[in-house]
N, C-alpha and C. Protein backbone atom coordinates (compact mmCIF):
# COMPACT_ATOMS: atom_id res chain seq x y z
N UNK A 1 142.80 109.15 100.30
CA UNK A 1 142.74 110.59 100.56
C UNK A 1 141.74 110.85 101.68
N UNK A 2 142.25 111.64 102.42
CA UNK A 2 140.80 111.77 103.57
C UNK A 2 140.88 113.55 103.93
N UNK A 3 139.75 114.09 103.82
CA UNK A 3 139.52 115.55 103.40
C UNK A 3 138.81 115.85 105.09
N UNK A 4 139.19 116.12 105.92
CA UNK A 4 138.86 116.90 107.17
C UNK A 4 138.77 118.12 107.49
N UNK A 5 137.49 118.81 108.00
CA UNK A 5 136.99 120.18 108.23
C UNK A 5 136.55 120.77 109.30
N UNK A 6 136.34 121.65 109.86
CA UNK A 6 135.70 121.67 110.95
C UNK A 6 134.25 122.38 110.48
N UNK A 7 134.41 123.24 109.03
CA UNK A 7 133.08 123.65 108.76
C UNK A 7 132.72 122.50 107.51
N UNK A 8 134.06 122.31 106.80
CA UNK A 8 133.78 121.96 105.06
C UNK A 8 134.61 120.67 105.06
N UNK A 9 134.01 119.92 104.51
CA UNK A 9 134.89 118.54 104.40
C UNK A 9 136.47 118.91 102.90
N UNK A 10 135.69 119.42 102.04
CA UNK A 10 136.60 119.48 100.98
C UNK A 10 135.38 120.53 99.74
N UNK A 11 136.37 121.20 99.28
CA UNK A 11 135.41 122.26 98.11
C UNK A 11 136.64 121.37 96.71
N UNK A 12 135.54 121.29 95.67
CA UNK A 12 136.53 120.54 94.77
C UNK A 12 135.86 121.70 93.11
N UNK A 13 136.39 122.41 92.56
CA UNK A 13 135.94 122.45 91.38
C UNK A 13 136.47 122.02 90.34
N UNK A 14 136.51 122.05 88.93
CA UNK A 14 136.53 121.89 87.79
C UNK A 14 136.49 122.73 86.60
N UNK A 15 137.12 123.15 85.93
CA UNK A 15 137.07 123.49 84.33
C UNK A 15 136.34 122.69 83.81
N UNK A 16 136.19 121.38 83.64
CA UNK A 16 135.37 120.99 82.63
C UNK A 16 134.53 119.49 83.76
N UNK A 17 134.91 119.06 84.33
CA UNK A 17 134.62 118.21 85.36
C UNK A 17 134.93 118.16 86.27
N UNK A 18 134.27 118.25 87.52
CA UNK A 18 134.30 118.19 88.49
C UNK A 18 134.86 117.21 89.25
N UNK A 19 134.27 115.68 89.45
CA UNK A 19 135.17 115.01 90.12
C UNK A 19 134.57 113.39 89.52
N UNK A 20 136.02 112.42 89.18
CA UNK A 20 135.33 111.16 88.96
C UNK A 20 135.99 110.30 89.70
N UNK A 21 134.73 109.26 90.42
CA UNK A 21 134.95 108.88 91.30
C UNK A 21 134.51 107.43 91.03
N UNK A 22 135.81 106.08 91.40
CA UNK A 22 135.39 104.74 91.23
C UNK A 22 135.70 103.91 92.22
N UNK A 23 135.08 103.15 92.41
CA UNK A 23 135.23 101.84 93.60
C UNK A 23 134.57 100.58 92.87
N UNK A 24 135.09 99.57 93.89
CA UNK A 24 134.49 98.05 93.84
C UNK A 24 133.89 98.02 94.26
N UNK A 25 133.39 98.39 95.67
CA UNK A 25 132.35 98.19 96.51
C UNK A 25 131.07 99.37 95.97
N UNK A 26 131.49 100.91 95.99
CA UNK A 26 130.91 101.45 95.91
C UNK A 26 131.89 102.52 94.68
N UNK A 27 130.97 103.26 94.44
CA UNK A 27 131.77 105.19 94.15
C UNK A 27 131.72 106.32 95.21
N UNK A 28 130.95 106.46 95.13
CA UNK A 28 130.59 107.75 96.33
C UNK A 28 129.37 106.91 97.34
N UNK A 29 129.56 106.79 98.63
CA UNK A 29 128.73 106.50 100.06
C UNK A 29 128.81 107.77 100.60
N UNK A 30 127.21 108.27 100.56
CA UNK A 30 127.25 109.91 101.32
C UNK A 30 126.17 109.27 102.54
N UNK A 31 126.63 109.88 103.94
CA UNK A 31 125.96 109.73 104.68
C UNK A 31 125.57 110.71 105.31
N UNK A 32 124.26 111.20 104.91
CA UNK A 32 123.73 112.59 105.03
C UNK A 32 122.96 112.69 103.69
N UNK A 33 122.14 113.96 103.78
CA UNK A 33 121.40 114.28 102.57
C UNK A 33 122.10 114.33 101.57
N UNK A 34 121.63 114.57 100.61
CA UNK A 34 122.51 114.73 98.83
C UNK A 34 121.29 115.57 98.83
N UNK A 35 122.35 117.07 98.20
CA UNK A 35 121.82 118.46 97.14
C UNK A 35 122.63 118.35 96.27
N UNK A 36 121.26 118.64 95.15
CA UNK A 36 121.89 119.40 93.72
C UNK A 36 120.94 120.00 92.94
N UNK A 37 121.64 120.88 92.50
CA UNK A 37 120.90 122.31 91.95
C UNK A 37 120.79 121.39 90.52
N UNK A 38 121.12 120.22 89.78
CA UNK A 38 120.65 119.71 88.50
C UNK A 38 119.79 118.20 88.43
N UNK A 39 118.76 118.28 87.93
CA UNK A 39 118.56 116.41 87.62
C UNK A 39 119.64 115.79 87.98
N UNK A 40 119.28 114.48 88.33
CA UNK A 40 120.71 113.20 88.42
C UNK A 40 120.28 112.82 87.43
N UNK A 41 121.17 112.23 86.87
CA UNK A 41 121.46 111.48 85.30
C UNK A 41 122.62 110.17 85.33
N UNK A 42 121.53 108.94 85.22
CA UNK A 42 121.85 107.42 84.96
C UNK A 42 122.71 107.25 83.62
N UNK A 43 123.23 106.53 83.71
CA UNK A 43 123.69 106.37 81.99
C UNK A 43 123.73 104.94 81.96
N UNK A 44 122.83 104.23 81.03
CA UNK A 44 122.75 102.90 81.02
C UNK A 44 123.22 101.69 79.63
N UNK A 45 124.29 101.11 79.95
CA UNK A 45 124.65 100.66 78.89
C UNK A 45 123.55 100.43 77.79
N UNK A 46 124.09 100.13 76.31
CA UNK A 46 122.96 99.55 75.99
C UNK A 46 123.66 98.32 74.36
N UNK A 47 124.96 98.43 74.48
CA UNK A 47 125.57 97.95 72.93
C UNK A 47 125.63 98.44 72.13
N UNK A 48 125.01 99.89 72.33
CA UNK A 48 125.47 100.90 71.41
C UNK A 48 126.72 102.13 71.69
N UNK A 49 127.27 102.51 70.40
CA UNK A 49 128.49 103.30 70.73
C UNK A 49 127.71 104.50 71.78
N UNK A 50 126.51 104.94 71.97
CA UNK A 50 126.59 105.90 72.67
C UNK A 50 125.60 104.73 73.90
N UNK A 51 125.43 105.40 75.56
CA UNK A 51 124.54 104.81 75.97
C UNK A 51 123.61 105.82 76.76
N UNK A 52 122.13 104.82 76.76
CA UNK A 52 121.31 105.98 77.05
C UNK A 52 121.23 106.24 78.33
N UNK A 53 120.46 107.78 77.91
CA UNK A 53 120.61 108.88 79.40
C UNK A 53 119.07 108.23 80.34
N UNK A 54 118.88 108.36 81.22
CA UNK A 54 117.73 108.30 82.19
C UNK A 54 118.01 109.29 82.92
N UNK A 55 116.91 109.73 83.38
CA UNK A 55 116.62 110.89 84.26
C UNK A 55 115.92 110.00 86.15
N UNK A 56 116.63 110.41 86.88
CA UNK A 56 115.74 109.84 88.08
C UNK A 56 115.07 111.12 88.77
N UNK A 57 113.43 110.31 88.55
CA UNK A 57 112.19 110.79 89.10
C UNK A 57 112.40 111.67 90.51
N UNK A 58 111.81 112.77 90.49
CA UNK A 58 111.40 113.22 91.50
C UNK A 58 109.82 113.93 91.66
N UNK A 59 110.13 114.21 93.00
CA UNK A 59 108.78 114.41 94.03
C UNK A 59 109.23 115.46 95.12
N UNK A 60 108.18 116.54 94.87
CA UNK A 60 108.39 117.46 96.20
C UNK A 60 108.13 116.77 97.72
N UNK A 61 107.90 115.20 97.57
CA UNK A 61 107.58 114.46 98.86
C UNK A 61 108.36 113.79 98.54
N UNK A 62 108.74 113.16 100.00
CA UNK A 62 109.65 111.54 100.16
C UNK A 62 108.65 110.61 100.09
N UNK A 63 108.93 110.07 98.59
CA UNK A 63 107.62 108.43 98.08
C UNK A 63 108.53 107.16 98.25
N UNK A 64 107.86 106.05 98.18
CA UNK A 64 108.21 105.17 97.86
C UNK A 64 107.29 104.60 97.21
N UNK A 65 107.42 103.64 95.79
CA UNK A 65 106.98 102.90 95.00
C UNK A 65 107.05 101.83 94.58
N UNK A 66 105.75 100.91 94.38
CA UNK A 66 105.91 99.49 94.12
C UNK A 66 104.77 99.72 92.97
N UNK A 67 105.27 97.85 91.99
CA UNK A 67 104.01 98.21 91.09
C UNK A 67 103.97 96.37 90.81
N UNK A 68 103.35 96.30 90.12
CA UNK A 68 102.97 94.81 89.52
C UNK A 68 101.73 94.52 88.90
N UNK A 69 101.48 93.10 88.90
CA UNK A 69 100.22 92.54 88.35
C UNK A 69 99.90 91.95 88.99
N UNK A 70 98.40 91.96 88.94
CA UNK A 70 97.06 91.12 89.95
C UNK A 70 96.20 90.44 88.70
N UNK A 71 95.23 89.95 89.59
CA UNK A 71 93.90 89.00 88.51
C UNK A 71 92.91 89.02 89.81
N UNK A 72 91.96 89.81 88.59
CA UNK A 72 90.44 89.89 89.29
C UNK A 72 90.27 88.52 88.81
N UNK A 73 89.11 87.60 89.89
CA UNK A 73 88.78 86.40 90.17
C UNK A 73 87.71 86.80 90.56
N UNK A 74 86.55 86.72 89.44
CA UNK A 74 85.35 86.63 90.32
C UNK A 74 84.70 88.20 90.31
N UNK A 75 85.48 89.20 89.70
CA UNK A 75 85.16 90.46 90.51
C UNK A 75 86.35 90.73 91.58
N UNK A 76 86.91 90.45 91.91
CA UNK A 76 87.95 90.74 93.16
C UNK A 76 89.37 90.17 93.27
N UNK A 77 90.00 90.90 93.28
CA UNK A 77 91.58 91.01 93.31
C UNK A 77 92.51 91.46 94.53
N UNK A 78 93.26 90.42 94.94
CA UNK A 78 94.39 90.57 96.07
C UNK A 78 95.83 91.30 96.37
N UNK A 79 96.24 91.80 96.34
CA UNK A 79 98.12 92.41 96.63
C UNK A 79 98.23 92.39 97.61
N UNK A 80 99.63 91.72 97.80
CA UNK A 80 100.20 91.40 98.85
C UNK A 80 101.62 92.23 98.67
N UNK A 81 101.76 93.23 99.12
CA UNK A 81 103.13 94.00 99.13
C UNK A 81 104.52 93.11 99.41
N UNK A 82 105.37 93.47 98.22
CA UNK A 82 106.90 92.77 99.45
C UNK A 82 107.05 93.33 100.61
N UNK A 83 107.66 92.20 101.08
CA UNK A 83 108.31 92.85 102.80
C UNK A 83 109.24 94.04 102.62
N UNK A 84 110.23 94.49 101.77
CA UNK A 84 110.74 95.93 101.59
C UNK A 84 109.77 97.00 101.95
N UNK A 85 108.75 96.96 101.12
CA UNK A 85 107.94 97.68 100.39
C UNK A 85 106.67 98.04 102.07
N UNK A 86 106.59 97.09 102.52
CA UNK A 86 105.60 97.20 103.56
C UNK A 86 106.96 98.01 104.63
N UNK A 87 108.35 97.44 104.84
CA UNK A 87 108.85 97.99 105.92
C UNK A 87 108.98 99.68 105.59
N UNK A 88 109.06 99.84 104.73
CA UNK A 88 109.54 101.18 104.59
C UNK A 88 108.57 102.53 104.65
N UNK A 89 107.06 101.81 103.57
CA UNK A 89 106.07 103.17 104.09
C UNK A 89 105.20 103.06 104.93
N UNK A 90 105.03 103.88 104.96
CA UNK A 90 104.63 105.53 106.56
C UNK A 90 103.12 104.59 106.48
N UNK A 91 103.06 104.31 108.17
CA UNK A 91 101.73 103.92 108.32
C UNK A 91 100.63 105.03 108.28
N UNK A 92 101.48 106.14 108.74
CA UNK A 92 100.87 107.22 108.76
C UNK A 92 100.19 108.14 107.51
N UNK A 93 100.37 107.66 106.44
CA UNK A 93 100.13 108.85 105.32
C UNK A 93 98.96 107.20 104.10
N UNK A 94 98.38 107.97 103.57
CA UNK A 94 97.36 107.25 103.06
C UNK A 94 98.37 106.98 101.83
N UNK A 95 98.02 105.63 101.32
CA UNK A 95 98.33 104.95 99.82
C UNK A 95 97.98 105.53 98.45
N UNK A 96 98.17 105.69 97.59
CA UNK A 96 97.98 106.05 96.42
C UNK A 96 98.01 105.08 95.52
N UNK A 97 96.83 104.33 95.29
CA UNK A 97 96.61 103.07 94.24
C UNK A 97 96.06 103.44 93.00
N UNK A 98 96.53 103.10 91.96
CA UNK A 98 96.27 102.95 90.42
C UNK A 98 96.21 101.19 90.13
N UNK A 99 95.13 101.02 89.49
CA UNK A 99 94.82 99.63 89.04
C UNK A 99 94.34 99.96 87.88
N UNK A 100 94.94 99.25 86.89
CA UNK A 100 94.22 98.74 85.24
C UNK A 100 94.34 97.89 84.85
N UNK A 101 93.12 97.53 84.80
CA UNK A 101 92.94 96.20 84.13
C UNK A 101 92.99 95.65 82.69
N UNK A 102 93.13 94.60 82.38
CA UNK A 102 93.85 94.23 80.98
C UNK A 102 92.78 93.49 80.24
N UNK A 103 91.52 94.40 80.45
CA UNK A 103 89.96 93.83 80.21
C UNK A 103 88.88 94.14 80.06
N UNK A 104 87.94 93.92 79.45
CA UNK A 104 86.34 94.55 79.76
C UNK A 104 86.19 94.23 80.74
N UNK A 105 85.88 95.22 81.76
CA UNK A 105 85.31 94.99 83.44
C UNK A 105 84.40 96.19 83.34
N UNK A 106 83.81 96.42 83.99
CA UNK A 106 82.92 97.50 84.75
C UNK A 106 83.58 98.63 85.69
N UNK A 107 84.94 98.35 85.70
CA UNK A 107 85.73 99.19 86.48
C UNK A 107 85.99 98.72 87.88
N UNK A 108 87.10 99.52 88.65
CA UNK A 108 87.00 98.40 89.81
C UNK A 108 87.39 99.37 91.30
N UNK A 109 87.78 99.70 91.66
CA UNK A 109 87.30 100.17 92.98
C UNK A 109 88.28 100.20 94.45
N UNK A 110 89.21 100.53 94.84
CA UNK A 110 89.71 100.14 96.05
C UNK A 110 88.96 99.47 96.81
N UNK A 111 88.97 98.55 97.59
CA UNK A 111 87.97 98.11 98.99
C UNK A 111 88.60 98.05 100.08
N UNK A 112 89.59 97.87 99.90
CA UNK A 112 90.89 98.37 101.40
C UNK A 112 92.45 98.23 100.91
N UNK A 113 92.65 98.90 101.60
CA UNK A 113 94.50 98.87 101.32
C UNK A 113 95.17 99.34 102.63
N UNK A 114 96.20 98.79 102.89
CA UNK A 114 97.16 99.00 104.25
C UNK A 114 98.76 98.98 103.77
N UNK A 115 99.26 98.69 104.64
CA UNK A 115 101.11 99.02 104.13
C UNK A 115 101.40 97.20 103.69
N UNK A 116 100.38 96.15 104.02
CA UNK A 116 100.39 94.92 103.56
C UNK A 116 100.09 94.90 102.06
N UNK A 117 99.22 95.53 101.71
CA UNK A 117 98.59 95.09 100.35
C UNK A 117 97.23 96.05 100.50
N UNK A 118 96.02 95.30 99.60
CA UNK A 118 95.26 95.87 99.10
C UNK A 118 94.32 94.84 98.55
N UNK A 119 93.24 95.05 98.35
CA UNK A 119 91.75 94.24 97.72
C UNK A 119 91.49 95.66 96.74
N UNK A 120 91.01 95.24 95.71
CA UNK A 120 89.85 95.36 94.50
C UNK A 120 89.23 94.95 94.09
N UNK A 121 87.75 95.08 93.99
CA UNK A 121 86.65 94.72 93.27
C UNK A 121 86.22 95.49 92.23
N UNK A 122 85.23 94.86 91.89
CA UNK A 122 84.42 95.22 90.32
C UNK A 122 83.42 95.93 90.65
N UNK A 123 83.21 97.47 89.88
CA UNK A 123 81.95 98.22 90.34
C UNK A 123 80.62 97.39 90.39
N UNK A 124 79.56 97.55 90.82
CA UNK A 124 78.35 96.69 90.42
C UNK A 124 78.40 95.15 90.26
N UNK A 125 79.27 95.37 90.98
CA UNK A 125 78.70 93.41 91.78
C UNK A 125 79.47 92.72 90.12
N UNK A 126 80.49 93.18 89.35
CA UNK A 126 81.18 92.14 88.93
C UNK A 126 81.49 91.38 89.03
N UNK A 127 81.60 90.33 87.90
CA UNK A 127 82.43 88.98 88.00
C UNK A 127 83.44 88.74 87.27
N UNK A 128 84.13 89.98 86.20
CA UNK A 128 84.98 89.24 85.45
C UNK A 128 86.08 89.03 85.66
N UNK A 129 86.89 87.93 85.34
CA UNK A 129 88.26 87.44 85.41
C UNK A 129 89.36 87.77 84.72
N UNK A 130 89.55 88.83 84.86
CA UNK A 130 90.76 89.94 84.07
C UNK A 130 92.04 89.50 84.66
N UNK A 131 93.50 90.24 84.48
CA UNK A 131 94.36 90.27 84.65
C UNK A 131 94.54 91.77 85.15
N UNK A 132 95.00 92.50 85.91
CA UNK A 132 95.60 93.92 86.39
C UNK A 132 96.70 94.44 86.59
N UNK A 133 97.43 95.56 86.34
CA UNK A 133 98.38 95.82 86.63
C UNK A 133 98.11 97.10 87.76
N UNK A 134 99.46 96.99 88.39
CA UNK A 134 98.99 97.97 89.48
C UNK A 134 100.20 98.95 89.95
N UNK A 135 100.00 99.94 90.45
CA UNK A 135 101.04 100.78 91.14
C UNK A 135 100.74 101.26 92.21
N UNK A 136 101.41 101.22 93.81
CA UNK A 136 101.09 101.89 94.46
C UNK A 136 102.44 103.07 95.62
N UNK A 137 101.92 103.99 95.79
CA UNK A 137 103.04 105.42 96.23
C UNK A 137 102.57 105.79 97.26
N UNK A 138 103.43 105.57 97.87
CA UNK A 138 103.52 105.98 99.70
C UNK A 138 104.57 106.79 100.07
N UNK A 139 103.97 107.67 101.44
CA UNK A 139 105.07 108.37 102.12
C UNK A 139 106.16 107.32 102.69
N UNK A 140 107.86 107.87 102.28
CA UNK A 140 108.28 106.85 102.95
C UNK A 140 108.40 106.88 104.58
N UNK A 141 108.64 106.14 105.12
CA UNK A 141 108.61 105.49 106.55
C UNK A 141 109.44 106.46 107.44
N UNK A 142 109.30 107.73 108.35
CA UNK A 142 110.00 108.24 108.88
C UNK A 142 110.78 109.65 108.41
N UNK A 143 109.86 110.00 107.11
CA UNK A 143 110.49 110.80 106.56
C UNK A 143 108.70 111.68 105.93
N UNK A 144 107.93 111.69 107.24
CA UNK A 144 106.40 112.10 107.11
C UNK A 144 106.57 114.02 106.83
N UNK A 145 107.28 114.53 107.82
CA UNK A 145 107.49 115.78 107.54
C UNK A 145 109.40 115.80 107.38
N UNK A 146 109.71 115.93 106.33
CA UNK A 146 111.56 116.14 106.24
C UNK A 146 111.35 117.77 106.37
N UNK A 147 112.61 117.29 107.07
CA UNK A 147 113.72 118.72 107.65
C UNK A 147 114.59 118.89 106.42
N UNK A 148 114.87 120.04 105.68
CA UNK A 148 116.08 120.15 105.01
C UNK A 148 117.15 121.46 105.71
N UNK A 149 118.11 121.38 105.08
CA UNK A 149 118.91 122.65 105.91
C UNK A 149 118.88 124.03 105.34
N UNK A 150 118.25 125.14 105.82
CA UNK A 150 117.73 126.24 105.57
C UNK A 150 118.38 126.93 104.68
N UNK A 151 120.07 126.73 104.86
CA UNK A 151 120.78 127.51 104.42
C UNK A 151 121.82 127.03 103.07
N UNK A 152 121.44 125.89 103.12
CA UNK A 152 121.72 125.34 101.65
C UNK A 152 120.89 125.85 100.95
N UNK A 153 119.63 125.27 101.07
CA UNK A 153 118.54 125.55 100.11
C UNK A 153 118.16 126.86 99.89
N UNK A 154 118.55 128.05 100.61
CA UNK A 154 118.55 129.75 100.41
C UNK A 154 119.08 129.60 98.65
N UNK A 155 118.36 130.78 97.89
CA UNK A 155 119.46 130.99 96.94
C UNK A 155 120.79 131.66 96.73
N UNK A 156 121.03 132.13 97.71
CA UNK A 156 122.54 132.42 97.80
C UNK A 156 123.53 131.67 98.18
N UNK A 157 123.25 130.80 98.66
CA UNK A 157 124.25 129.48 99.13
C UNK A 157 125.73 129.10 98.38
N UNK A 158 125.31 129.40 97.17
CA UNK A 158 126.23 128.88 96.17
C UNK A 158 127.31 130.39 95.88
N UNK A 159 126.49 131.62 95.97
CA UNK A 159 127.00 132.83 96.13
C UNK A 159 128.42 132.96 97.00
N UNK A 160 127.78 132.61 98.50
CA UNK A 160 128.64 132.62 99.92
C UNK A 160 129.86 131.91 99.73
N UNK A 161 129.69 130.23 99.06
CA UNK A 161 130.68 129.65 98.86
C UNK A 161 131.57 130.41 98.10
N UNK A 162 131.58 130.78 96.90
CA UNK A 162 132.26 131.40 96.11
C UNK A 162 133.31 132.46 96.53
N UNK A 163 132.09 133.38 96.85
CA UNK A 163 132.93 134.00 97.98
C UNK A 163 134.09 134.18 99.15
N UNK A 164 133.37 133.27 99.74
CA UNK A 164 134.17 133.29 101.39
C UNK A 164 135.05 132.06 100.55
N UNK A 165 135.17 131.03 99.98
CA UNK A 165 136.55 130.10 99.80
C UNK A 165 137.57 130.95 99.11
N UNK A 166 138.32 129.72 98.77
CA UNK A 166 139.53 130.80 97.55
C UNK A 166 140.56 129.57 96.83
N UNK A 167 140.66 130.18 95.76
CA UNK A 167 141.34 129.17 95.04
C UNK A 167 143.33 129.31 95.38
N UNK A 168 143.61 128.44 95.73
CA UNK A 168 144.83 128.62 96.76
C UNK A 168 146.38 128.59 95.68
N UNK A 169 145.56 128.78 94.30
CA UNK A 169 146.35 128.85 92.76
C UNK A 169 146.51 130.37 92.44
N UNK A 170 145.41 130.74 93.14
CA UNK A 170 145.09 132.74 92.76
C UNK A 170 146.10 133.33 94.04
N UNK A 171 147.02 133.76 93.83
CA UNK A 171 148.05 134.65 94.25
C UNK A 171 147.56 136.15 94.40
N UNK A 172 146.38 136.80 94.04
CA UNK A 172 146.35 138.06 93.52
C UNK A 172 145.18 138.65 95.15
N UNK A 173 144.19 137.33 94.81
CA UNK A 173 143.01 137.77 95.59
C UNK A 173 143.07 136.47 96.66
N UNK A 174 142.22 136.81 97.96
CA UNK A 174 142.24 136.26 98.80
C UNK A 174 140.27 135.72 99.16
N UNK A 175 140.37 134.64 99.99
CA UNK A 175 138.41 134.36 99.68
C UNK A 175 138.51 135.15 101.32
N UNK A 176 137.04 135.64 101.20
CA UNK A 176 136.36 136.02 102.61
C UNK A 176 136.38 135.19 103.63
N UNK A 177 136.36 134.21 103.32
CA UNK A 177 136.09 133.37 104.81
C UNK A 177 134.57 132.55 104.82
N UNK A 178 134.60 131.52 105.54
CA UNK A 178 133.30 131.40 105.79
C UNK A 178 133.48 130.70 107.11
N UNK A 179 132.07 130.74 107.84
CA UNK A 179 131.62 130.29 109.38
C UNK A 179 130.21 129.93 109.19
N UNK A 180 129.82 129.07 110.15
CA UNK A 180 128.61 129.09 110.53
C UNK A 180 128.01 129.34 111.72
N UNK A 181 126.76 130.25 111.68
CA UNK A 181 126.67 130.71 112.72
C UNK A 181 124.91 130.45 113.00
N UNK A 182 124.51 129.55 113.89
CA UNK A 182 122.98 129.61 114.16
C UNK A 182 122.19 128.92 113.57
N UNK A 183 122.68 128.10 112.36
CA UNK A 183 122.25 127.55 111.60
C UNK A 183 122.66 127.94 110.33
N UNK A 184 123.25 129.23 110.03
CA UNK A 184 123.27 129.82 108.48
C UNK A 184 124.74 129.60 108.24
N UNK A 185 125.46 129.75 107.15
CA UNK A 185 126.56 129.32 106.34
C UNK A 185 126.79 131.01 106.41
N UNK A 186 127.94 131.63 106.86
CA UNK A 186 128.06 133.27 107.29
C UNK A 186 129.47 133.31 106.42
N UNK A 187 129.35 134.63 105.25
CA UNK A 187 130.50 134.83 104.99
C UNK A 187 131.39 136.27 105.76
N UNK A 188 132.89 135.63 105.67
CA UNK A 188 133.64 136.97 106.32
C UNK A 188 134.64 135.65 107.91
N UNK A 189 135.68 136.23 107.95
CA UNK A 189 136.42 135.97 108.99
C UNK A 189 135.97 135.52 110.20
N UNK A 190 135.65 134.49 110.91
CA UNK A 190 135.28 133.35 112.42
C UNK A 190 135.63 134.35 113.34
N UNK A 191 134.31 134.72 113.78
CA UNK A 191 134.70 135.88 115.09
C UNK A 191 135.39 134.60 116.20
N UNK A 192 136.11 135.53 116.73
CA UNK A 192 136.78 134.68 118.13
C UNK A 192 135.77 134.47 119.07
N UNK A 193 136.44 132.98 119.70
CA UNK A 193 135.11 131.84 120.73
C UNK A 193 134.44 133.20 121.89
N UNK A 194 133.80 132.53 122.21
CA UNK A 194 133.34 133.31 123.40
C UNK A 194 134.69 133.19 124.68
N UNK A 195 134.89 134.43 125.33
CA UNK A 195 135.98 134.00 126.68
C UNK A 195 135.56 133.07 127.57
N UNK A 196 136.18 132.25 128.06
CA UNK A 196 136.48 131.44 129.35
C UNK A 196 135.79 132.24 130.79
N UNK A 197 134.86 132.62 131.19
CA UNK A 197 134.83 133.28 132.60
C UNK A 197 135.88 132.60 134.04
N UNK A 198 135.85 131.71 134.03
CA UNK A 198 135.74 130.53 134.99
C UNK A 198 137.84 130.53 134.39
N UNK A 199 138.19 130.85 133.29
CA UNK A 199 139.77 130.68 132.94
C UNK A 199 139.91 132.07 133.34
N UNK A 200 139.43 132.92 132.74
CA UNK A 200 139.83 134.83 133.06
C UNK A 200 139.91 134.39 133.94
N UNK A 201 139.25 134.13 135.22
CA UNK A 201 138.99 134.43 136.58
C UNK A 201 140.24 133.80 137.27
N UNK A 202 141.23 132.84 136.87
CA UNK A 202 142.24 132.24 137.27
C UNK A 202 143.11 132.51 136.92
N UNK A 203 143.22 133.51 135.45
CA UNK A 203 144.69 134.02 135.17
C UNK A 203 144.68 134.98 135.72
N UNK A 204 143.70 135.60 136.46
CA UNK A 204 144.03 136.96 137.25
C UNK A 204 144.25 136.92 138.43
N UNK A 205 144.33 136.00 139.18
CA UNK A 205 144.46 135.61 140.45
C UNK A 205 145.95 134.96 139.91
């Protein structure tokens, strides 16, 4: 099936579901942002007749996250980021490290961190030889200030659609129309292009 638009790729609703969608390779490949006005919701097998729900995390920022375990040696502990994990966040935006340790220590301290990794030590000149777990959250890579599109995210967005489409089953009523104009999603009938100067000027001659 291939759904072509010049404003709208395809409007799909539902009575009770909307749309299910399966592949081998993939289900849905969106290339462009993804909106939605609800949580996304995982459903993860589990051997039971029902399987459980997960919710995926969000953030009014674009993060990326890594986590693991370290060992203070001595007082002082190493991370070495994966290569994913280093390519992706923002050299530009500072790290957000959480370390706990799996121990009596004295507490322990950032001493540097970069998009490589990170050092920790022991407050007051520690020495103990703990185990740590760690998490660290970064801006992702290129996505320091995101753009979203003004006119999705308006609360009427969902209004306009309604509106200006039409269900092509309803015989009775007709939809408004929709255009975009300037950036905004405009309901009501596509004013006609601007004229040709340079064409007028040759059909009149």
């Amino acid at each position: 099936m291939g759904a072509w638009g010049a404003l709208m790729g395809a409007d799909i609703h539902g009575g009770v579901y909307g749309m299910f969608v399966e592949g081998s390779e993939f289900g849905i490949y969106s290339k462009g942002p993804i909106y939605s006005s609800s949580p996304a919701v995982q459903l993860q097998e589990t051997g039971e007749p029902a399987r459980a729900v997960l919710y995926t995390s969000t953030s009014a920022d674009v993060m990326v996250m890594a986590s693991g375990r370290g060992m203070l040696v001595g007082g002082s502990g190493t991370v070495t980021f994966d290569n994913t994990f280093t390519k992706v966040v923002s050299v530009d935006s500072p790290l957000i490290i959480t370390v706990t340790p799996a121990g009596n220590t004295s507490g322990v301290y950032d001493a540097s961190s970069g998009t490589s990794g990170f050092t920790v030590k022991e407050n007051n000149g520690g020495t103990s030889n703990v185990s740590f777990s760690w998490i660290a959250i970064g801006t992702r890579r290129g996505y320091e200030h995101p753009q979203v599109a003004e006119d999705v995210v308006s609360a009427g967005f969902e209004s306009k659609i309604r509106e200006g489409l039409h269900n092509d089953a309803d015989l009775s009523t007709n939809g408004s129309g929709l255009y975009h104009s300037k950036g905004q999603l405009m309901v009501g009938p596509s004013p006609p292009p601007p004229a040709d100067k340079k064409m007028a000027g040759k059909r009149q001659n």
